[in-house]
Every structure is written in structure tokens, then in C-alpha cells.
C-alpha atoms as a PDB file:
ATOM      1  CA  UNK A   1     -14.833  -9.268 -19.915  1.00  0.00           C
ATOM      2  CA  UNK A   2     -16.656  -6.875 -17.676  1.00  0.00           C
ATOM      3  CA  UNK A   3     -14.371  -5.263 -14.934  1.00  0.00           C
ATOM      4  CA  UNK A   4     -16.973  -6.592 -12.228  1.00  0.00           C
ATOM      5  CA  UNK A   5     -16.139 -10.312 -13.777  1.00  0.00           C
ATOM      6  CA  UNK A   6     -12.616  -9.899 -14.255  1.00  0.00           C
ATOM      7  CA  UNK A   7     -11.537  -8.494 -10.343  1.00  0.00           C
ATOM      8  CA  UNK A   8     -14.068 -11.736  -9.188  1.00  0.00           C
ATOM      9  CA  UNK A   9     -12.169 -14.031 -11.321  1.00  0.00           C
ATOM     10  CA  UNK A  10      -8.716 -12.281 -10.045  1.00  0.00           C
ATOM     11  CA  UNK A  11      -9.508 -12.568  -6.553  1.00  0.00           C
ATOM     12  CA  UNK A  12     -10.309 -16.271  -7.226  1.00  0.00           C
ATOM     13  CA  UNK A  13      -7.691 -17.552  -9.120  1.00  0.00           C
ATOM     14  CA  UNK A  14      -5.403 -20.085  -7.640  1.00  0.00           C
ATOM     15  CA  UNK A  15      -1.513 -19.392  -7.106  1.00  0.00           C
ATOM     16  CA  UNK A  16      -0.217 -22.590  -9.357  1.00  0.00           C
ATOM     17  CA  UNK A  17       1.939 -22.627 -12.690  1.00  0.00           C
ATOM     18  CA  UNK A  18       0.337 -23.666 -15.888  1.00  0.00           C
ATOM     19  CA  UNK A  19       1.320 -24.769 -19.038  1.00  0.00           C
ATOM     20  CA  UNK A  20       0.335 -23.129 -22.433  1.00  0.00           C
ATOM     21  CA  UNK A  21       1.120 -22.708 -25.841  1.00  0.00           C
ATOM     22  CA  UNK A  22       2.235 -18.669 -26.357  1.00  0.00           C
ATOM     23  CA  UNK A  23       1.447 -16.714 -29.204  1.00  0.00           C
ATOM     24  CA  UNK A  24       4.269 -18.063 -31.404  1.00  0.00           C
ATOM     25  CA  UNK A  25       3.141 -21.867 -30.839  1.00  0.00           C
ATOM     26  CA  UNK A  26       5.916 -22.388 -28.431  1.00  0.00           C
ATOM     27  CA  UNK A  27       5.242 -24.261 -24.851  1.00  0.00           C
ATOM     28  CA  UNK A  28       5.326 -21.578 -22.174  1.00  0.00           C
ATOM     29  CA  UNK A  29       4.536 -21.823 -18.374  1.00  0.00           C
ATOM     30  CA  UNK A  30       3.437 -19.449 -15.894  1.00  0.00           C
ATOM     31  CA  UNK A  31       1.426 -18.603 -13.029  1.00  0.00           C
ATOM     32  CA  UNK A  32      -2.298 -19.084 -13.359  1.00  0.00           C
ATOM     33  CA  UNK A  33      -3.102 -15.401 -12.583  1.00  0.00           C
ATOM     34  CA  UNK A  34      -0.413 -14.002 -15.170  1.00  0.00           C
ATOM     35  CA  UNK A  35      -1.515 -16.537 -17.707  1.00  0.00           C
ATOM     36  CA  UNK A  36      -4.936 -15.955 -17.959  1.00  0.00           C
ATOM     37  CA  UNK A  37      -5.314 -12.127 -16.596  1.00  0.00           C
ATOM     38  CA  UNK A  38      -1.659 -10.828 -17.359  1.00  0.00           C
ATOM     39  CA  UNK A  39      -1.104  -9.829 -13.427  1.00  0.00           C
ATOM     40  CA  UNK A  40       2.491  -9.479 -12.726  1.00  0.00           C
ATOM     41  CA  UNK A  41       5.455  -6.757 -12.007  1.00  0.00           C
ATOM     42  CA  UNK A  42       4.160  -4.039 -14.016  1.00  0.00           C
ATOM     43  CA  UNK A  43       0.286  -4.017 -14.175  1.00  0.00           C
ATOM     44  CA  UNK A  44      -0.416  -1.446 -15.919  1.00  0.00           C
ATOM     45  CA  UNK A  45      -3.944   0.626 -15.887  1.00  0.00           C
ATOM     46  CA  UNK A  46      -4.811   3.666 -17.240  1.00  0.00           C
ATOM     47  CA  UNK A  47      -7.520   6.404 -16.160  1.00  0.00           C
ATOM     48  CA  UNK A  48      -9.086   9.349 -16.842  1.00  0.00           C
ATOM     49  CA  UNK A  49      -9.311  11.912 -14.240  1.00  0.00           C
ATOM     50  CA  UNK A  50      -8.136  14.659 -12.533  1.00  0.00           C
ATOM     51  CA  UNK A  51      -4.686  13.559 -11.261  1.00  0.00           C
ATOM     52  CA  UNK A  52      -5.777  15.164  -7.593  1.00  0.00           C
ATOM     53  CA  UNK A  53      -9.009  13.059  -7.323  1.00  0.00           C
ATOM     54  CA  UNK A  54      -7.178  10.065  -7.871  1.00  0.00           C
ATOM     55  CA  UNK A  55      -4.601  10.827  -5.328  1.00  0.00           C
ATOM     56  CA  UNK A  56      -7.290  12.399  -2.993  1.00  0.00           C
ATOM     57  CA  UNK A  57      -8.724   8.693  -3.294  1.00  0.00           C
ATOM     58  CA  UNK A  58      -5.562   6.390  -2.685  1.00  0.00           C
ATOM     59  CA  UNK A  59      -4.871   8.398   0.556  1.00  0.00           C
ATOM     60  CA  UNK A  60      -8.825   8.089   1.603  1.00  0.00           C
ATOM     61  CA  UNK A  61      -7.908   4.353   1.115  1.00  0.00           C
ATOM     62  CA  UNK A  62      -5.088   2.286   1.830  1.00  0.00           C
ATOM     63  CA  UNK A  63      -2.173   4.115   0.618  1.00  0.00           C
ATOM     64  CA  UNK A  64       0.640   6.154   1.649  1.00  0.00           C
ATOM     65  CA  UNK A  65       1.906   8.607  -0.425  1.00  0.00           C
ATOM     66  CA  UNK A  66       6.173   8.877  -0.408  1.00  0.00           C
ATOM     67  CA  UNK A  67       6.932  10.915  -3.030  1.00  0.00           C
ATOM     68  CA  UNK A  68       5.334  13.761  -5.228  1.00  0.00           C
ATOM     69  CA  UNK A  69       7.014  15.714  -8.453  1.00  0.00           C
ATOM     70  CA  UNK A  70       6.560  17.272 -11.382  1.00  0.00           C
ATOM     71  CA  UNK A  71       9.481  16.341 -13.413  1.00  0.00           C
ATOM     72  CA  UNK A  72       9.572  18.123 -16.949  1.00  0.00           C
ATOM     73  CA  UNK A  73       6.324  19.066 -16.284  1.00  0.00           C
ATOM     74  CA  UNK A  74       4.654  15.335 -16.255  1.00  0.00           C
ATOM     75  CA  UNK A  75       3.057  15.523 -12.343  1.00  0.00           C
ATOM     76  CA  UNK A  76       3.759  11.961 -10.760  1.00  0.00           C
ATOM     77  CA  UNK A  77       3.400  10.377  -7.368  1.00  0.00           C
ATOM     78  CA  UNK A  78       4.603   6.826  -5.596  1.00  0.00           C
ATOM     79  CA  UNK A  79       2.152   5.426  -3.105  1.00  0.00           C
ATOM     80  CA  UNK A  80       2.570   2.377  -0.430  1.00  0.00           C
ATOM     81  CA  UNK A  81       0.301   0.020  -0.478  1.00  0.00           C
ATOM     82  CA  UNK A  82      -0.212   0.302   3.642  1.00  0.00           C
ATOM     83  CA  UNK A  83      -0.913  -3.616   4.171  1.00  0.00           C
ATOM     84  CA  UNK A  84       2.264  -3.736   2.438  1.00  0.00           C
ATOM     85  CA  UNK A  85       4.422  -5.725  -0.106  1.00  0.00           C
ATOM     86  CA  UNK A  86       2.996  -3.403  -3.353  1.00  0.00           C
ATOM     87  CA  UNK A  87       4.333   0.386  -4.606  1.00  0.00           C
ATOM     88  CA  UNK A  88       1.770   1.795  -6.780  1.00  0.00           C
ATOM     89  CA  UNK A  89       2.865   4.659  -9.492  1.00  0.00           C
ATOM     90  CA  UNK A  90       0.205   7.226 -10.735  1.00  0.00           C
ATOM     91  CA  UNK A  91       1.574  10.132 -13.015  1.00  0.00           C
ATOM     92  CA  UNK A  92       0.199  11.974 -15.886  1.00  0.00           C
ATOM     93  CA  UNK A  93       0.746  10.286 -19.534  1.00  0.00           C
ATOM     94  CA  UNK A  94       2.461  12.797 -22.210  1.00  0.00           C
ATOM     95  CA  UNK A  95       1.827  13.233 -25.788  1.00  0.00           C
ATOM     96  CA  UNK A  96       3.308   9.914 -26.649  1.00  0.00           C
ATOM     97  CA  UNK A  97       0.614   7.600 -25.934  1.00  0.00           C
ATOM     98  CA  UNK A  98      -0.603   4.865 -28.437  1.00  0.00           C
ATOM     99  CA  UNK A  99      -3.641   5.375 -30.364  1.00  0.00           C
ATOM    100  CA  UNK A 100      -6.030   2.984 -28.306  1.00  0.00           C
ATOM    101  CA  UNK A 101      -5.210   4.707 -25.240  1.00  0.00           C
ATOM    102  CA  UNK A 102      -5.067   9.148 -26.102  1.00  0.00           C
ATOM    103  CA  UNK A 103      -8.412   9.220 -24.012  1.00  0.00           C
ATOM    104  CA  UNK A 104      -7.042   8.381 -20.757  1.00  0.00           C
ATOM    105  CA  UNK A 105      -4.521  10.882 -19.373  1.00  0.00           C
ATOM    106  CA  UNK A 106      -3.129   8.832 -15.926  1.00  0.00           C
ATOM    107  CA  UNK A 107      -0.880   5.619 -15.530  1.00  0.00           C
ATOM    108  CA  UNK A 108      -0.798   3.474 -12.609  1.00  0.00           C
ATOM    109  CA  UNK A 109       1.406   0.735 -12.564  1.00  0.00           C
ATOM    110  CA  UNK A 110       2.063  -1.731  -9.980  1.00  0.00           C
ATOM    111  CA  UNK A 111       5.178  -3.641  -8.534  1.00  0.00           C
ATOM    112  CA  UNK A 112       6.021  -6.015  -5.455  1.00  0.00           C
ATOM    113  CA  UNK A 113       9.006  -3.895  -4.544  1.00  0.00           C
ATOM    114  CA  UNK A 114       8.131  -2.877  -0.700  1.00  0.00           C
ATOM    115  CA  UNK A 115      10.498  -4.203   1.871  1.00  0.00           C
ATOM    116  CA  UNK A 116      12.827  -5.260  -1.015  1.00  0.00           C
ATOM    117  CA  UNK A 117      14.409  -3.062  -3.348  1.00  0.00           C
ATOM    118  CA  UNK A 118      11.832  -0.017  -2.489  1.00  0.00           C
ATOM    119  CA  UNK A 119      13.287   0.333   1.370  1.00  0.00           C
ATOM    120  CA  UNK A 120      10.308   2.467   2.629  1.00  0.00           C
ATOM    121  CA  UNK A 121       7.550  -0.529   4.074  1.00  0.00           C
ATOM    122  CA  UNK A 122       7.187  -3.392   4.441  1.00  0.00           C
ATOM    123  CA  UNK A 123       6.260  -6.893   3.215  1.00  0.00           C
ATOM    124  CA  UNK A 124       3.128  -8.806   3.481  1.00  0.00           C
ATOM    125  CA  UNK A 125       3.759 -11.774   6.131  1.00  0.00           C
ATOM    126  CA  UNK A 126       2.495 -15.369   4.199  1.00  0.00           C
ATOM    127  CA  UNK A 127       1.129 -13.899   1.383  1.00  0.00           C
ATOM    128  CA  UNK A 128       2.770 -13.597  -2.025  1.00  0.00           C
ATOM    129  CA  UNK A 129       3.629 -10.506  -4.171  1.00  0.00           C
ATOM    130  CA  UNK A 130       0.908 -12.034  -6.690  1.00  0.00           C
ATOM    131  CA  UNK A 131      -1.585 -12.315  -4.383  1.00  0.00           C
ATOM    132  CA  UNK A 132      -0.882  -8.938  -3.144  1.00  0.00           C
ATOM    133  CA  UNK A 133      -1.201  -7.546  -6.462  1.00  0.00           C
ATOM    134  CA  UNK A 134      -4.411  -9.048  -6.524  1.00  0.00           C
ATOM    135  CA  UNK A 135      -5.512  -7.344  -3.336  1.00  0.00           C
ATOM    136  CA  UNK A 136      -4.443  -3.715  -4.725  1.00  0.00           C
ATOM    137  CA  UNK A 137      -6.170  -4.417  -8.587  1.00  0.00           C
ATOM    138  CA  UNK A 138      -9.397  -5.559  -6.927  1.00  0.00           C
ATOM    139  CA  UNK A 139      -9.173  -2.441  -4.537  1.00  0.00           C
ATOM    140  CA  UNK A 140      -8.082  -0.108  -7.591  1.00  0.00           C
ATOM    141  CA  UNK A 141     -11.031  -1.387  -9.435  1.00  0.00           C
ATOM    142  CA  UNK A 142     -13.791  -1.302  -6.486  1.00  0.00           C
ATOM    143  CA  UNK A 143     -12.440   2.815  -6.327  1.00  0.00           C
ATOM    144  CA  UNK A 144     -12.996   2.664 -10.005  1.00  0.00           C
ATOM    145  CA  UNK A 145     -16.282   1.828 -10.057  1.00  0.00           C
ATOM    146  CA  UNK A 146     -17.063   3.919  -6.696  1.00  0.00           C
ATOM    147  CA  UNK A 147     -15.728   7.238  -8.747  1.00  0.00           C
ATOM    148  CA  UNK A 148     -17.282   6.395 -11.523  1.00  0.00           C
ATOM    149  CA  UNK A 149     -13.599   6.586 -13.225  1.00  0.00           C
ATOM    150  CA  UNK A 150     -13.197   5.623 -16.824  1.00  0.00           C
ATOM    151  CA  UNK A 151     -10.493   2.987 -16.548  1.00  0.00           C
ATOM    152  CA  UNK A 152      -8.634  -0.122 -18.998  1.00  0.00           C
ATOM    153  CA  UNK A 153      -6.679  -2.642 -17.215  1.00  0.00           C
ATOM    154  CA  UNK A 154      -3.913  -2.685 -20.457  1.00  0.00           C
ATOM    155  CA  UNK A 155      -2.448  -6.117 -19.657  1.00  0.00           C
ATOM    156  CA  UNK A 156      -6.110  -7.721 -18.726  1.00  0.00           C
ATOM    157  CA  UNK A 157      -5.297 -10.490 -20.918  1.00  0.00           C
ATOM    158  CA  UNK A 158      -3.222 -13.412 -19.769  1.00  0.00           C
ATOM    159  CA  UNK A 159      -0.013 -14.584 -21.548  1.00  0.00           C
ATOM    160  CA  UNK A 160      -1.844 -17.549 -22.491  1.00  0.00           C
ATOM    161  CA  UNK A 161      -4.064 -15.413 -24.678  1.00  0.00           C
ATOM    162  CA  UNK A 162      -2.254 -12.496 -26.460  1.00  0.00           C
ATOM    163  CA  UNK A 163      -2.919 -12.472 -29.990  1.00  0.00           C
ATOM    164  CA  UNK A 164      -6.202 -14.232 -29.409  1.00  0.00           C
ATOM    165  CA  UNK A 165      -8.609 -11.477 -31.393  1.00  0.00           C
ATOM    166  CA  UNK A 166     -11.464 -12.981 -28.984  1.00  0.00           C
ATOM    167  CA  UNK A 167      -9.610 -11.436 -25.426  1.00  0.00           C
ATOM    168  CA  UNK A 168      -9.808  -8.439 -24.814  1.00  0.00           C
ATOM    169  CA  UNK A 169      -8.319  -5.556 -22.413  1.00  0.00           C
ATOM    170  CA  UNK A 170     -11.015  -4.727 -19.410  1.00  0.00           C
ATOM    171  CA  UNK A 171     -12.341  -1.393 -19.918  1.00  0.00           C
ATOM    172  CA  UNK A 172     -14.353   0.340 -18.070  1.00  0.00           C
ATOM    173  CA  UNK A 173     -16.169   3.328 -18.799  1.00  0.00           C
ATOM    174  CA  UNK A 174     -19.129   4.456 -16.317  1.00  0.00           C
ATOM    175  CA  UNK A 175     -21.979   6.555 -18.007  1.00  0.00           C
END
């Protein structure tokens, strides 16, 4: 699936719990939006770029940057999502990454932690923390394809489908 396709069919999907059969064979239920594109705590994406640009980026957008360090030499940052309800993590990835991914050299992840157990911000009124992930991966990839930023959503494909050899992860690599 294209990354175009795949933030269009995010932004769509419906907030309701579906039934499938997991990759074991077993009966499994979940949202729609984690079942078939694998959104939930802990969306993971990972980039290549200069660390700055990325973070010169968020805070052009709609983030907040809280905290910035450079623990055992790995430079990392934790941004606000400034509608609120989503903390987004960007930091450098070490020497220990698998295979598939060695060309990228940032992870982002995302969780619904603002206003809850992340104290700084503050939660999206009437919307839920899927559907504000939503609103932060279609904005990620939208600054993605802006910067021209080589990019693969890891967990693009839904519960419902790992395993299947005919999903794929979302990559996106601009030329």
C-alpha cells in the first residue's frame, strides 16, 4: 500500500471492534483501525534524516517539544502533540537495528499518554486516543511527503493480517 492510500484509508476508518481470525487461527477482536492498519499505543515509524530537520519540522507544526537528551550518546527528544491527547518520541536508532530497517537512522513512536500518565498537556475533548493517533500519523506522513523524508510505518499492517506474505509495511521512499 502506497503511504498516500494508507493515511486516506486511516483517516477513514471507523472506530468499531471487529472480529478476525489471528495469525495462529485463533478468534481475535479488535478495533477496526488496529486490525487492519496496526494503529495503537506504540506506532512505530522509522526515518531517515538528520535528527535536527525532523525536530526543526515538529516544532514548525503542531508540536511542543518537553524534553531533549543525549543519553549514552543516542540524541532523543519527547514532543506534545499541541491539540493534545498524543506524546510523540523521536531519537536516534543504535547499532542494534534489524536487518530490514539499518537504512533508517530515527524512531518515532507514538502513545495516548497526555493528560494521563504523561502530566504535561492535555487531552483531546470527545475524541478518542485512536482517533487522535490518527490525526498525528496522517500529519507525520503529510510532513513526510512535504520533506521528501524516506519513511516505513513498521506496524502498517493490521493484526488481522500479520503473517499474510501479501501485506506489507508502508514505505515510503521519495526520489
Amino acid at each position: 500500500m502506497e503511504l498516500a492510500e494508507y493515511l486516506k484509508a486511516v483517516g477513514k476508518c471507523p472506530e468499531e471492534i471487529v472480529s478476525y481470525q489471528d495469525s495462529r487461527g485463533e478468534s481475535s477482536s479488535a478495533y477496526k483501525i488496529t486490525a487492519e492498519f496496526g494503529v495503537y499505543d506504540g506506532w512505530t515509524m522509522v526515518l531517515k534524516s538528520d535528527i535536527q530537520n525532523i525536530e526543526k519540522l515538529l516544532s514548525d507544526s503542531h508540536y511542543t517539544c518537553d524534553i531533549r537528551d543525549n543519553p549514552n550518546g543516542i540524541r532523543r527528544s519527547q514532543w506534545r502533540y499541541n491539540p493534545g491527547t498524543i506524546v510523540l518520541s523521536l531519537q536516534e536508532m543504535g547499532d542494534d537495528v534489524m536487518e530490514e530497517y539499518k537504512e533508517f537512522n530515527l524512531s518515532l513512536n507514538l502513545n495516548p499518554y497526555q493528560g494521563g500518565r504523561y502530566p504535561k498537556g492535555k487531552k483531546m475533548i470527545g475524541v478518542s486516543q485512536l482517533k487522535a493517533m490518527t490525526f498525528v500519523i496522517s500529519d507525520l506522513g503529510r510532513l513526510a511527503i512535504r520533506g521528501k523524508i524516506p519513511i516505513c510505518i513498521i506496524n502498517s499492517v493490521g493484526w488481522a493480517h500479520l503473517g499474510d506474505k501479501n501485506f506489507q509495511e508502508v514505505r515510503f521512499n521519495p526520489k
